[in-house]
C-alpha atoms as a PDB file:
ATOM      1  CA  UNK A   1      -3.303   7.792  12.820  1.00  0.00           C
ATOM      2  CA  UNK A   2      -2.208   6.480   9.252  1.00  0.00           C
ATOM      3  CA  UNK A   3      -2.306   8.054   6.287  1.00  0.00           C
ATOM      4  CA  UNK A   4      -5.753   7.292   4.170  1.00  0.00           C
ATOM      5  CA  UNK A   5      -4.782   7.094   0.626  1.00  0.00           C
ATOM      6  CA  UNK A   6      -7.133   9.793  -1.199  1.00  0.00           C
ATOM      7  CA  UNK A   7      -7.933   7.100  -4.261  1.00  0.00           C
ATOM      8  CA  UNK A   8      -9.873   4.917  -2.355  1.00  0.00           C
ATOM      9  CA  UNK A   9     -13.522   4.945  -1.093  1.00  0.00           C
ATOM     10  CA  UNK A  10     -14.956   3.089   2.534  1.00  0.00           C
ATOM     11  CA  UNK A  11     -17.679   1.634   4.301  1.00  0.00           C
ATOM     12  CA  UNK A  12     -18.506   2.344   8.274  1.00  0.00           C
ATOM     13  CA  UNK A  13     -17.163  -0.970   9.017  1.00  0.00           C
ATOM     14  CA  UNK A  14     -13.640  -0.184   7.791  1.00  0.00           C
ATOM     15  CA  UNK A  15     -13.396  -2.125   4.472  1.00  0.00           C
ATOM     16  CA  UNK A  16     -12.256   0.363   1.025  1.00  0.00           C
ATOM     17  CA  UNK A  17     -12.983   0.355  -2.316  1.00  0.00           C
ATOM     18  CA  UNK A  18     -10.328   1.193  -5.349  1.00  0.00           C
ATOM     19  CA  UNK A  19     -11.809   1.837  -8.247  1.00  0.00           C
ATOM     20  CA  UNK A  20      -9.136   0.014 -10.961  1.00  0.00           C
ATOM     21  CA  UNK A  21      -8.159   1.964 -14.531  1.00  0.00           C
ATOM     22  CA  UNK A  22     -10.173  -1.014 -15.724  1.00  0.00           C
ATOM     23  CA  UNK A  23     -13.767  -0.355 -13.684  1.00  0.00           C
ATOM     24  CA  UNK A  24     -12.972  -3.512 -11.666  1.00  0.00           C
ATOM     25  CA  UNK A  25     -12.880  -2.598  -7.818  1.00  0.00           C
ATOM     26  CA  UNK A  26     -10.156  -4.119  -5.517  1.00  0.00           C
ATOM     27  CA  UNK A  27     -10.961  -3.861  -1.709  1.00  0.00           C
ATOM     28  CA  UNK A  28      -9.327  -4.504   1.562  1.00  0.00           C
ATOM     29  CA  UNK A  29      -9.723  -3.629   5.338  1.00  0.00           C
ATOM     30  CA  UNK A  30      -8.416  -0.374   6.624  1.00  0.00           C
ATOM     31  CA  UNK A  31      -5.292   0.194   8.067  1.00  0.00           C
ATOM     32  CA  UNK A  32      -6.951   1.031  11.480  1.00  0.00           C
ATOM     33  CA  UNK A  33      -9.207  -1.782  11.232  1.00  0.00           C
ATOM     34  CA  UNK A  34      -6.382  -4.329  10.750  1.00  0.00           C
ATOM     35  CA  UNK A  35      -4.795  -1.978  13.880  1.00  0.00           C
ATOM     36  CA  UNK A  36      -7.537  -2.703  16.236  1.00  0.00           C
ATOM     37  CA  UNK A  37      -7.556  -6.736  14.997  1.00  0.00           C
ATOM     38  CA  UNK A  38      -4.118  -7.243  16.182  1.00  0.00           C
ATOM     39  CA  UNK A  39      -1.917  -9.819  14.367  1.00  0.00           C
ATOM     40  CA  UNK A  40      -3.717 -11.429  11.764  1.00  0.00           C
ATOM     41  CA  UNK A  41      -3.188 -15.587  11.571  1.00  0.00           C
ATOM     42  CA  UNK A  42      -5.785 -16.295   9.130  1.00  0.00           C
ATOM     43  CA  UNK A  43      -7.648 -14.900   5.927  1.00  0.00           C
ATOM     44  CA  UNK A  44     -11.193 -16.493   4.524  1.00  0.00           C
ATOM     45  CA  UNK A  45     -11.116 -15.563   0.891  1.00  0.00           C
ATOM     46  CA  UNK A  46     -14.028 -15.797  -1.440  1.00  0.00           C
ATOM     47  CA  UNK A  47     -14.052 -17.866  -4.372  1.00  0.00           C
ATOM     48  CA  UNK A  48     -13.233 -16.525  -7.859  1.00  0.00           C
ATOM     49  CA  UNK A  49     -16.622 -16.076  -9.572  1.00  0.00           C
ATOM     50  CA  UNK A  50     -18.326 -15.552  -6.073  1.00  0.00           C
ATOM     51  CA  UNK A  51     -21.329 -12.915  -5.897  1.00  0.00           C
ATOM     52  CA  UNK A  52     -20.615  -9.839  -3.756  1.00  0.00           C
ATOM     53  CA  UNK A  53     -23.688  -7.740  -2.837  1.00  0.00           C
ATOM     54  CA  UNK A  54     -22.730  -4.501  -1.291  1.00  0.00           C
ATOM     55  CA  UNK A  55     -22.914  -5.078   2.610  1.00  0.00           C
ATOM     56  CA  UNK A  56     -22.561  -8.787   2.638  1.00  0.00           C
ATOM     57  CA  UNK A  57     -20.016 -10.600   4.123  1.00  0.00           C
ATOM     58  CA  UNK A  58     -17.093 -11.784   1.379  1.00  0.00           C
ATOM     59  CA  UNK A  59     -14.293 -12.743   3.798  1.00  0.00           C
ATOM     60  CA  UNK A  60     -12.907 -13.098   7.431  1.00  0.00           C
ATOM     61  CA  UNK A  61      -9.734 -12.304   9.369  1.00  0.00           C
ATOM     62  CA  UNK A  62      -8.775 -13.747  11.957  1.00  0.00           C
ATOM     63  CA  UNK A  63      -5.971 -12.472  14.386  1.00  0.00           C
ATOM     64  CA  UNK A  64      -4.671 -13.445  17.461  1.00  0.00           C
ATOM     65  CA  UNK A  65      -7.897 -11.223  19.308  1.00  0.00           C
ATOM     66  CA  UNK A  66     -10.911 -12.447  17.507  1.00  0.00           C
ATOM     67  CA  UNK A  67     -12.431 -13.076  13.923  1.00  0.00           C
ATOM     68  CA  UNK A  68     -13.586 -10.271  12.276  1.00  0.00           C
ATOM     69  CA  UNK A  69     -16.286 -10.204   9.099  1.00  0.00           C
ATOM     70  CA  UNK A  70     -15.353  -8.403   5.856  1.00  0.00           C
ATOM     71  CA  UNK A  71     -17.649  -6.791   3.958  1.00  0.00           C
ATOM     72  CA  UNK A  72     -18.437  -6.092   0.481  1.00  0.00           C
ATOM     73  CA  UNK A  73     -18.484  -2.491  -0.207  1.00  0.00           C
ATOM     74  CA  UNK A  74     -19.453  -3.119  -3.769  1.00  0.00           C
ATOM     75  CA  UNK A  75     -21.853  -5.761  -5.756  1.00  0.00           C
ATOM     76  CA  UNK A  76     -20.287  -7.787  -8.203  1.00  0.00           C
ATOM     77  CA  UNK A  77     -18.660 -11.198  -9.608  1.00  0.00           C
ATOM     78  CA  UNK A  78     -14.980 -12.046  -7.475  1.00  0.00           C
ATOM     79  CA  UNK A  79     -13.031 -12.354 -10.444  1.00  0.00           C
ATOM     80  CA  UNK A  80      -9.477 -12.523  -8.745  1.00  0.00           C
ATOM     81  CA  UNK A  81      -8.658 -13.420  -4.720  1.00  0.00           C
ATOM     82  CA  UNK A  82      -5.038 -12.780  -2.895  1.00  0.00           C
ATOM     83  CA  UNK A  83      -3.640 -16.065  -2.865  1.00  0.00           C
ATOM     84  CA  UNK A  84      -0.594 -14.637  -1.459  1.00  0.00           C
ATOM     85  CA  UNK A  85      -2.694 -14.558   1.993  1.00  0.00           C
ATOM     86  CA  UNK A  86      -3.220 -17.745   2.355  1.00  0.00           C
ATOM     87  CA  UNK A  87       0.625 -18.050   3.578  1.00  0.00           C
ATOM     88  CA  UNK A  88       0.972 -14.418   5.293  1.00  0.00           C
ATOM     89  CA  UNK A  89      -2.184 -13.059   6.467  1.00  0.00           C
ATOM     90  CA  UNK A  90       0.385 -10.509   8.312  1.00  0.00           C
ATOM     91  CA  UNK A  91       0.885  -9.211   4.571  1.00  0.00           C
ATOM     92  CA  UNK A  92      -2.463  -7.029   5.532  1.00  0.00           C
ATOM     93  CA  UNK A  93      -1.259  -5.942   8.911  1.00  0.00           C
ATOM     94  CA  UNK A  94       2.241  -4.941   7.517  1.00  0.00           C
ATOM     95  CA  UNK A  95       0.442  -3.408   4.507  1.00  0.00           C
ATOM     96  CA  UNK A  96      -3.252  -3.156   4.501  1.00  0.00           C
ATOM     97  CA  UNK A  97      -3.537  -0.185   1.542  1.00  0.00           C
ATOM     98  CA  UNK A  98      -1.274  -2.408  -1.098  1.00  0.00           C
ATOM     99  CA  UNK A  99      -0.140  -5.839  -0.856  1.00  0.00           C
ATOM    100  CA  UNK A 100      -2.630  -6.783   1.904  1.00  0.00           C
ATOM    101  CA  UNK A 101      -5.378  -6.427  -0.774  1.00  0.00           C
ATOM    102  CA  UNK A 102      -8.253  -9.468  -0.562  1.00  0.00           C
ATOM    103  CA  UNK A 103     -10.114  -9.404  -3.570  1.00  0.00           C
ATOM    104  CA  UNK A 104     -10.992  -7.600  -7.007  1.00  0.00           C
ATOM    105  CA  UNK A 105     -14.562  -7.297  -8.016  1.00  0.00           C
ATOM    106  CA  UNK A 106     -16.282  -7.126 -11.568  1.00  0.00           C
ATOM    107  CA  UNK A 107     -18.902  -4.178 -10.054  1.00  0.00           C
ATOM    108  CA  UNK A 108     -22.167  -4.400 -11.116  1.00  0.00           C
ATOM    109  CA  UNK A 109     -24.309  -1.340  -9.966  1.00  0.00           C
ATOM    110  CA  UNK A 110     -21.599   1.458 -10.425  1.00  0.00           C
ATOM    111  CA  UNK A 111     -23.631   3.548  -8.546  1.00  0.00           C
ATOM    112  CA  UNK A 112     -23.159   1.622  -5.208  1.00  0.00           C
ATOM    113  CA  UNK A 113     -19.616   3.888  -5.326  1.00  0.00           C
ATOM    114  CA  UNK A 114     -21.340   6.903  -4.664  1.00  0.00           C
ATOM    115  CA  UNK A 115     -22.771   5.552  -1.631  1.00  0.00           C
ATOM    116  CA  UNK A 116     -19.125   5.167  -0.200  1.00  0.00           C
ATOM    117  CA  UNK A 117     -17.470   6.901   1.979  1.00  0.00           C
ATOM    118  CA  UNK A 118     -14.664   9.578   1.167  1.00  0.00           C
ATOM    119  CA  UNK A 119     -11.481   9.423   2.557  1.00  0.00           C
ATOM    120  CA  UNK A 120     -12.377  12.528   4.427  1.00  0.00           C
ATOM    121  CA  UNK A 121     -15.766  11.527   5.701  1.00  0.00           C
ATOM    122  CA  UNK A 122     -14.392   8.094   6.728  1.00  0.00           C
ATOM    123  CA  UNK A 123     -11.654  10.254   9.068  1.00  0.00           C
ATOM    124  CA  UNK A 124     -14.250  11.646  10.368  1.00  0.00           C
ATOM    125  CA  UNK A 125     -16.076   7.950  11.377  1.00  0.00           C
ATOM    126  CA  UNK A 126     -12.770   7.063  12.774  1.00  0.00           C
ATOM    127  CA  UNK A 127     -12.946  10.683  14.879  1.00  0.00           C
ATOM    128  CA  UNK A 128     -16.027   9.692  16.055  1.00  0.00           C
ATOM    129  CA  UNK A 129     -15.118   5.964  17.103  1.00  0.00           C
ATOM    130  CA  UNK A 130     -12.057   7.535  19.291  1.00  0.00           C
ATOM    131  CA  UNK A 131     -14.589   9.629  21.030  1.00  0.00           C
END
């Protein structure tokens, strides 16, 4: 199993949070998520300026296997998208905690962060899914 960076905060469905030194929130798909897609040959991004509500789709990957939701963990305003995607989805495969970011969100209810899960509890989810 891959490291889980401690900074960073997830939802069931394998998307994370970062919170930003700025309060804006940058999120991705997990490493294990992008793991169990396969190869990834396309990325949906949301527009800049976009409305995220915390649970609601924002983007898709597709691989190889089969398209795949992503959801917001966070509500908010899309302020900046991963352009660099658009020519190397693989960029989230190769690394899905850094460069293979998709978007950064102006959060809106800084509470929804608390409803995350901890890089510890979402260990445990991924436990549970092996089982």
């Amino acid at each position: 199993m891959s490291e889980i960076p401690g900074d960073l905060k997830f939802l069931k469905s394998h998307e994370w949070a970062r919170v930003e030194s700025n309060g804006r929130v940058t999120i991705g798909i997990s490493d294990h998520a992008q793991g169990l897609l396969g190869d990834l040959v396309y990325v949906e991004l949301p527009e800049v300026g976009a409305t995220a509500k915390a649970g609601e789709q924002i983007a898709v990957v597709e691989s190889v296997k089969a398209a795949s939701d992503v959801y917001s963990p966070v509500s908010g305003t899309v302020v900046e998208v991963n352009t660099a995607l658009d020519g190397k989805p693989e960029t989230i495969n190769e690394d899905a905690y850094g460069e293979g970011w998709i978007c950064v969100i102006e959060l809106s209810a800084k509470e929804e962060l608390d409803e995350l899960l901890d890089p510890d509890a979402y260990a445990e989810v991924l436990e549970d899914d092996d089982h």
